[in-house]
N, C-alpha and C. Protein backbone atom coordinates (compact mmCIF):
# COMPACT_ATOMS: atom_id res chain seq x y z
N UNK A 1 41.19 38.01 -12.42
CA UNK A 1 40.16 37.95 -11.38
C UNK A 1 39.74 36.50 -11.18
N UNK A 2 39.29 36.14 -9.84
CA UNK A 2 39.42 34.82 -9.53
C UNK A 2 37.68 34.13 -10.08
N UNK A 3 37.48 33.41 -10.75
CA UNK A 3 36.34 32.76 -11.37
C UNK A 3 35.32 32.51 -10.29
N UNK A 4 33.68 32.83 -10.44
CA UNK A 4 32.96 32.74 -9.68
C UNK A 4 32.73 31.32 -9.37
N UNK A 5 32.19 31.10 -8.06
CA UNK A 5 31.61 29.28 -8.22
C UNK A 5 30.56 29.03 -8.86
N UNK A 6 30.57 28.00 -9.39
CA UNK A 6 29.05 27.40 -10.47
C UNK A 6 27.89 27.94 -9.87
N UNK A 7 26.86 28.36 -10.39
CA UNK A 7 25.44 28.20 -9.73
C UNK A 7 25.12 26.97 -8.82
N UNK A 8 24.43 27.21 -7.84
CA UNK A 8 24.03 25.84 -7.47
C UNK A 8 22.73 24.52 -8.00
N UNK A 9 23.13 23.64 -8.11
CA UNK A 9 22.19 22.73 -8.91
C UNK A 9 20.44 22.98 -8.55
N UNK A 10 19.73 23.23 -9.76
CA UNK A 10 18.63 22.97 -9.88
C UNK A 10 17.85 21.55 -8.98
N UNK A 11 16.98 22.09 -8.17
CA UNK A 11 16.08 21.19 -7.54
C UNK A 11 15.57 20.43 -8.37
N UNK A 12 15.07 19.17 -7.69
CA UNK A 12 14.51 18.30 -8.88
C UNK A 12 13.20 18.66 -9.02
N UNK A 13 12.62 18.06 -10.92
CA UNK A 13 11.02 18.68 -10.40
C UNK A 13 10.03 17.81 -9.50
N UNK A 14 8.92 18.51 -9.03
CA UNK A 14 8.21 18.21 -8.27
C UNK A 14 7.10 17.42 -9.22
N UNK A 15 7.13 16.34 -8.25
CA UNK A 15 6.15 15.07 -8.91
C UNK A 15 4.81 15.75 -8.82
N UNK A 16 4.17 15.39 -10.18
CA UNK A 16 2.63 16.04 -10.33
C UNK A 16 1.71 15.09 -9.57
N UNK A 17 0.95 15.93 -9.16
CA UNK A 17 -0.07 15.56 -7.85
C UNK A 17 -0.60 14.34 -8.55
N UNK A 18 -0.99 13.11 -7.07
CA UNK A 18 -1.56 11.85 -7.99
C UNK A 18 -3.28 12.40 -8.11
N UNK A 19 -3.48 11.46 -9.02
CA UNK A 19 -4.87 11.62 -9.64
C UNK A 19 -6.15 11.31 -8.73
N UNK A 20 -6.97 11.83 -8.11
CA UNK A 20 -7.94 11.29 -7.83
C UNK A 20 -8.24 10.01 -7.37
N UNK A 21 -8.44 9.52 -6.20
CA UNK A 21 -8.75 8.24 -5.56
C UNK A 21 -10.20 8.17 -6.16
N UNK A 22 -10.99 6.97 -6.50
CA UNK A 22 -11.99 7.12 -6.87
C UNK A 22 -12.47 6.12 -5.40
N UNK A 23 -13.36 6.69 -5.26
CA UNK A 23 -14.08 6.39 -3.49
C UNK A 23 -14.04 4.71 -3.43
N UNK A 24 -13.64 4.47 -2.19
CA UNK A 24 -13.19 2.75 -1.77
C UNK A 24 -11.86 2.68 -2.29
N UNK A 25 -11.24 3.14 -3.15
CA UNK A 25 -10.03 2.45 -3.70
C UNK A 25 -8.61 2.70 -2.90
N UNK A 26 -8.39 2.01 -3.01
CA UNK A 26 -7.22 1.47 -1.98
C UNK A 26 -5.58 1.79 -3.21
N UNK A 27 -4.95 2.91 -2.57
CA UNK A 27 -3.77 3.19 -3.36
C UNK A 27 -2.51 1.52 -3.08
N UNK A 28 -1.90 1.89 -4.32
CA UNK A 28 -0.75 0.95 -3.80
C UNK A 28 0.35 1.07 -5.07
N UNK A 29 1.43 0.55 -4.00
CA UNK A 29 2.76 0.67 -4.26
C UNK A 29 3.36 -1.00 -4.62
N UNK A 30 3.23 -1.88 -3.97
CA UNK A 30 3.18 -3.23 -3.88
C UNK A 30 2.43 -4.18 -4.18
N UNK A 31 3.01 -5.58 -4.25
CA UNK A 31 2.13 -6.87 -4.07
C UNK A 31 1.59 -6.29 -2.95
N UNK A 32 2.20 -6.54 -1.70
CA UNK A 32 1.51 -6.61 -0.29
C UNK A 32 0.47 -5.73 -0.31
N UNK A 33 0.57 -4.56 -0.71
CA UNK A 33 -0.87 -3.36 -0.77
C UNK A 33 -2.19 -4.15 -1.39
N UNK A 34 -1.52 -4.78 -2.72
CA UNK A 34 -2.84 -5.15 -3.18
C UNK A 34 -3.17 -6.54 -2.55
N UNK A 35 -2.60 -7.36 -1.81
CA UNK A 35 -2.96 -8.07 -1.12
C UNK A 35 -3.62 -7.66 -0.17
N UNK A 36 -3.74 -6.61 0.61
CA UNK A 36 -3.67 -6.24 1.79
C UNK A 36 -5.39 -5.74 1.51
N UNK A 37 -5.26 -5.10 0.03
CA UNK A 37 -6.33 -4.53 -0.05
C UNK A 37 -7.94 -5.74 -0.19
N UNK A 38 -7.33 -7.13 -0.55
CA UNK A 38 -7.78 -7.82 -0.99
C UNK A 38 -8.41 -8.40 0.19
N UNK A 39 -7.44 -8.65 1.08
CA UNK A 39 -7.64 -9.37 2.47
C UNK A 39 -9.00 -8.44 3.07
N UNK A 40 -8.89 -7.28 2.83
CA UNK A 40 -9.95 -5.99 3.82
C UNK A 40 -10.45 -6.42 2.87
N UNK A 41 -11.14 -6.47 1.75
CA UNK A 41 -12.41 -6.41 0.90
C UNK A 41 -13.13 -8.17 1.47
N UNK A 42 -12.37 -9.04 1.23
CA UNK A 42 -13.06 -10.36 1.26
C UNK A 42 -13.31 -9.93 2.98
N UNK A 43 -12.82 -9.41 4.15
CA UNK A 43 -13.17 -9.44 5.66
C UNK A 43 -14.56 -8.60 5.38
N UNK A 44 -14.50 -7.85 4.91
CA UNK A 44 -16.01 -6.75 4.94
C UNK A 44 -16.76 -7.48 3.74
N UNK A 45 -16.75 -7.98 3.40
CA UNK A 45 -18.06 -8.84 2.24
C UNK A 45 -17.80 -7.68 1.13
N UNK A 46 -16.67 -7.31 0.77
CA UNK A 46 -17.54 -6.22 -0.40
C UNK A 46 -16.02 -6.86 -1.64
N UNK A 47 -16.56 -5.46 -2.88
CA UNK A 47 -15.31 -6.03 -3.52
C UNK A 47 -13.72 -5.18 -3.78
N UNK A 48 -12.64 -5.34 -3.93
CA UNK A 48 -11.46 -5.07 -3.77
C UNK A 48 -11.41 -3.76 -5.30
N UNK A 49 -10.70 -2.97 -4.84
CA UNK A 49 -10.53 -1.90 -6.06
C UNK A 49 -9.02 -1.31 -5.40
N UNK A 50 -7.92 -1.34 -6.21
CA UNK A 50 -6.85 -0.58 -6.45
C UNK A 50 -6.30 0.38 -6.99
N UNK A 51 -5.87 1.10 -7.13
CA UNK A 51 -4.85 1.76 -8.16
C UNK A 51 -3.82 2.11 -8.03
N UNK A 52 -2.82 1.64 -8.94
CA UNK A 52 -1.50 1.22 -9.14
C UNK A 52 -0.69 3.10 -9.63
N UNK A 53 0.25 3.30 -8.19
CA UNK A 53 0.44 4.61 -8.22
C UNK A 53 1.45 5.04 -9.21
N UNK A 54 1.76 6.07 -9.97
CA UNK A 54 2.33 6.06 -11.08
C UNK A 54 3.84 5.96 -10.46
N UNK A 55 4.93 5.07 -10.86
CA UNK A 55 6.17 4.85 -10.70
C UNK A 55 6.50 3.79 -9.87
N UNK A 56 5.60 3.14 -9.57
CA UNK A 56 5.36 2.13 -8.70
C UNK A 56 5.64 0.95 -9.73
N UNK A 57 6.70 0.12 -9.17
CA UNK A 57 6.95 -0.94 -10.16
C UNK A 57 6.76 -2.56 -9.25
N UNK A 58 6.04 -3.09 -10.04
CA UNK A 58 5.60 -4.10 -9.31
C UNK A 58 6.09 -5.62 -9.88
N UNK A 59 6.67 -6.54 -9.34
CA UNK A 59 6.78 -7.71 -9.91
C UNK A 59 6.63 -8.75 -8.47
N UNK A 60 6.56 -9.86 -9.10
CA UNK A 60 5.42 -10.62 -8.17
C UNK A 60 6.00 -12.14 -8.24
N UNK A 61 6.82 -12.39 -7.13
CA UNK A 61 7.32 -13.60 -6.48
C UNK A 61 6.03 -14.52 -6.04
N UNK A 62 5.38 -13.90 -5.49
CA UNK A 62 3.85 -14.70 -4.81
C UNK A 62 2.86 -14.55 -5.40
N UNK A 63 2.21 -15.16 -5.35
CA UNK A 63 0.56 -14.73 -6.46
C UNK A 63 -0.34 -13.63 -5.31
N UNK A 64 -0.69 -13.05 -5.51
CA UNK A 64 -2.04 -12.26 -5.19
C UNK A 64 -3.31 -13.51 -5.10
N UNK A 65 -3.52 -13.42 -4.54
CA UNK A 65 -5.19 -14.28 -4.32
C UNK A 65 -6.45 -13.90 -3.64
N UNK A 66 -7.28 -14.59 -3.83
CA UNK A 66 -8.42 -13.86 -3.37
C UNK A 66 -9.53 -14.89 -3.45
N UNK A 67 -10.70 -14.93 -3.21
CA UNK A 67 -11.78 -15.74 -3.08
C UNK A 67 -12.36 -15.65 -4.31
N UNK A 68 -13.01 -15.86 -5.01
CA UNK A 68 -13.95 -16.64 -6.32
C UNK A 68 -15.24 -15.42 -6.04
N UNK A 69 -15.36 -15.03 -4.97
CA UNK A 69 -16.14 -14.64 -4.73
C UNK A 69 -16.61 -13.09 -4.34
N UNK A 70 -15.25 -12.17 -4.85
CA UNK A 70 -15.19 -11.01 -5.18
C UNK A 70 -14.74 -10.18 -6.13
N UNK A 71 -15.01 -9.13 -6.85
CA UNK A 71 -14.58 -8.60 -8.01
C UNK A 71 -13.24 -7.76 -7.69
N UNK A 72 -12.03 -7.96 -7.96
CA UNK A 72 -10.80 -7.35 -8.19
C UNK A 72 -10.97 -6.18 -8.81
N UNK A 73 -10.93 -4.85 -8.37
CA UNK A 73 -10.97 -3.88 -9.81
C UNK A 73 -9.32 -3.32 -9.68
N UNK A 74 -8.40 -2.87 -10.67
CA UNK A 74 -7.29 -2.89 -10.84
C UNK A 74 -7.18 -1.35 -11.62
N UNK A 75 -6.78 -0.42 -11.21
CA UNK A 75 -6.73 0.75 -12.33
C UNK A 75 -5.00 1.42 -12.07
N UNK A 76 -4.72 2.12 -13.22
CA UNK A 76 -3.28 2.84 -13.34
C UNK A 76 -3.55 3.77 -14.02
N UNK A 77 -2.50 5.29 -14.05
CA UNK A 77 -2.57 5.80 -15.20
C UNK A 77 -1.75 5.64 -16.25
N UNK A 78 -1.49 4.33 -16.29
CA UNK A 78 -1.04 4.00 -17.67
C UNK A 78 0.82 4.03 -17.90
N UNK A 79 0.79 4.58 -16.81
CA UNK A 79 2.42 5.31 -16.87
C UNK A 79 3.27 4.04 -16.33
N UNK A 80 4.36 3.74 -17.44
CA UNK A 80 4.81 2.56 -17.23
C UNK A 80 4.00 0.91 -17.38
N UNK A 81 3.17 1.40 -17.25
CA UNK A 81 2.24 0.17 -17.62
C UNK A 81 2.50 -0.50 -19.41
């Protein structure tokens, strides 16, 4: 008798939901995000808050900058970090 075909391959799993934005914070994937986020915080007078999305790998040809004169907040969950 002629052999059945393989099962078909298992879907990949589904990425667990990201965590909670904590209010103002600006998701990101990139330099440019957190630049981007930086640029909107110093235009509105306030201060810059990120979080670095899990699998998101970041390395940095350009510096990030910002004014002297706002607080950077930077958060991840740790993953890959």
């Amino acid at each position: 008798a002629p052999t059945p075909p393989p099962p078909p391959p298992l879907p990949p799993p589904k990425s667990p939901p990201l965590p909670p934005l904590v209010p103002g914070e600006a998701p990101a994937y990139s330099r440019d995000d957190i630049q981007d986020e930086i640029n909107s915080a110093m235009a509105q007078g306030r201060n810059a808050s990120v979080y670095i999305l899990p699998g998101a790998r970041l390395a940095f040809s350009i510096e990030v900058t910002c004014s002297g004169k706002i607080h950077v907040s930077v958060r991840s969950s740790g993953e890959g970090a």
